[in-house]
Protein backbone atom coordinates (compact mmCIF):
# COMPACT_ATOMS: atom_id res chain seq x y z
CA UNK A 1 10.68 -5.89 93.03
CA UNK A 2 11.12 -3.19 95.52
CA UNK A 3 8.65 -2.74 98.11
CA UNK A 4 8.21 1.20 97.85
CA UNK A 5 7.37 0.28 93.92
CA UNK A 6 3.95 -1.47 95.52
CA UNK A 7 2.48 1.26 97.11
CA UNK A 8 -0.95 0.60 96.10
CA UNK A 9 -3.64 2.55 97.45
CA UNK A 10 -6.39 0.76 99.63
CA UNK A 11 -9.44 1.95 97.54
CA UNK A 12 -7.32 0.44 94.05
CA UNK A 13 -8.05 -3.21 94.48
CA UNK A 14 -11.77 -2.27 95.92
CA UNK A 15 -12.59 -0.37 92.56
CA UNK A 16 -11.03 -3.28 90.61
CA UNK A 17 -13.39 -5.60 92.47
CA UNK A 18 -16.15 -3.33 92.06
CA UNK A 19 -15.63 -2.76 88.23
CA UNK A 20 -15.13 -6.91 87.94
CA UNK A 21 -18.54 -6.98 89.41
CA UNK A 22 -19.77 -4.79 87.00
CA UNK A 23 -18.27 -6.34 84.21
CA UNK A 24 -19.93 -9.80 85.25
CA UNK A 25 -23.46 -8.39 85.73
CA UNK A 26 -22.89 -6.45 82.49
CA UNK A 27 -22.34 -10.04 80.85
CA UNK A 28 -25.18 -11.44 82.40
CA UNK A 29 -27.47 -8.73 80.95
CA UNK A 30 -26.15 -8.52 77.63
CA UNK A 31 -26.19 -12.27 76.98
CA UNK A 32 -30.00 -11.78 76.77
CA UNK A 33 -29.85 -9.46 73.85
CA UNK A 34 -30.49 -10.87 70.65
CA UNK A 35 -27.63 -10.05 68.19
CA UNK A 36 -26.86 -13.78 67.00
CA UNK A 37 -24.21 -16.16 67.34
CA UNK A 38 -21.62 -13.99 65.94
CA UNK A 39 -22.43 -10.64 67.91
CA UNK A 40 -22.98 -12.99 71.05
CA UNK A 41 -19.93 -13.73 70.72
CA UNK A 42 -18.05 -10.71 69.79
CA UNK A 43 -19.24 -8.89 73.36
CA UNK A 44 -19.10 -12.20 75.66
CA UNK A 45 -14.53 -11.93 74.64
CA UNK A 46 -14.36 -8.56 74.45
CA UNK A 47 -16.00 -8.15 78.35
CA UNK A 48 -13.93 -11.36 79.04
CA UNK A 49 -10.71 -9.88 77.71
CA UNK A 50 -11.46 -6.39 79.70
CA UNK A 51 -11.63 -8.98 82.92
CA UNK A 52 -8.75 -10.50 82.36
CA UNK A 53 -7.12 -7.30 81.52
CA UNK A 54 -8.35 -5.69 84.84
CA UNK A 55 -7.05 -9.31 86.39
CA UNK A 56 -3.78 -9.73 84.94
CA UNK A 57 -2.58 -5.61 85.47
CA UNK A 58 -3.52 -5.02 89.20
CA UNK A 59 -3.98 -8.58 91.03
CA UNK A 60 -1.39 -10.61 89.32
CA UNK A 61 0.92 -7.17 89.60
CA UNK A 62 1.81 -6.50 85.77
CA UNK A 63 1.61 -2.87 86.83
CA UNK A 64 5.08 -4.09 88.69
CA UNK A 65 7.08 -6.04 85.89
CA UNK A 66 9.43 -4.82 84.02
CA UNK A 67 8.73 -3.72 80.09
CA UNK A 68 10.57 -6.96 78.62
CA UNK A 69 8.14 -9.11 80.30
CA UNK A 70 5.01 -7.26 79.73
CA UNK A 71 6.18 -7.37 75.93
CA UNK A 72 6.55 -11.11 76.20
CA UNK A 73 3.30 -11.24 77.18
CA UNK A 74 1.66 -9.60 74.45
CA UNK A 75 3.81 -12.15 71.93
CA UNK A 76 2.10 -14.31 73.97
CA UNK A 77 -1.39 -12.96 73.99
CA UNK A 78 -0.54 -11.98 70.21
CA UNK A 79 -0.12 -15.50 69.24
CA UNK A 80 -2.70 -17.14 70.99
CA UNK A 81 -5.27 -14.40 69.14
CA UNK A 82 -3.74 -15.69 65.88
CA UNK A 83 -4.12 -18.99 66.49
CA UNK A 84 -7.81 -18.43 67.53
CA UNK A 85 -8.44 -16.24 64.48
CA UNK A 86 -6.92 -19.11 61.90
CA UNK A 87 -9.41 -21.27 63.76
CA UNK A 88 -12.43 -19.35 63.53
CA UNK A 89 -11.75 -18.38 59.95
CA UNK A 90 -11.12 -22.26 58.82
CA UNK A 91 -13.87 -23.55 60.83
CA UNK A 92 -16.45 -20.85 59.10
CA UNK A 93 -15.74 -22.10 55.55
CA UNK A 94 -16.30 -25.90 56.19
CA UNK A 95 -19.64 -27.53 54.74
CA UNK A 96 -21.20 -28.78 57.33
């Protein structure tokens, strides 16, 4: 990794902190909103993903990596959304 590759500006991680923030207070809020377990649900991962997103691109420097690794890591992420989705899917058809 070069070093003229990382020239970030100054105001990039600020607005990433800023829109974190947001994201957090935005959970806060919308956990209060009565949609049920499933809905509840539903927004509380997809603001978590967008975090993690905004987390794993500009602080942990994916922006930076090359395109085999970034492709890894969506096998990665790819699999582990499988693996929650057979899960979910067994676990809502059990008698309980």
């Amino acid at each position: 990794m070069n070093t003229h590759e990382q020239s970030l500006s100054p105001r990039t991680p600020i607005m990433v902190f800023g829109a974190l923030i947001f994201l957090t207070l935005a959970t806060v809020l919308l956990s209060g909103l009565d949609v049920g377990n499933t809905g509840a649900l539903i927004i509380a991962m997809s603001v978590a993903s967008i975090k993690a997103a905004l987390v794993l691109y500009f602080f942990m420097h994916l922006n930076h990596e090359p395109l085999i690794f970034k492709l890894f890591l969506g096998v990665a992420f790819f699999t582990l959304l499988a693996i929650f989705v057979l899960t979910f899917s067994d676990y809502s058809f059990r008698v309980i």
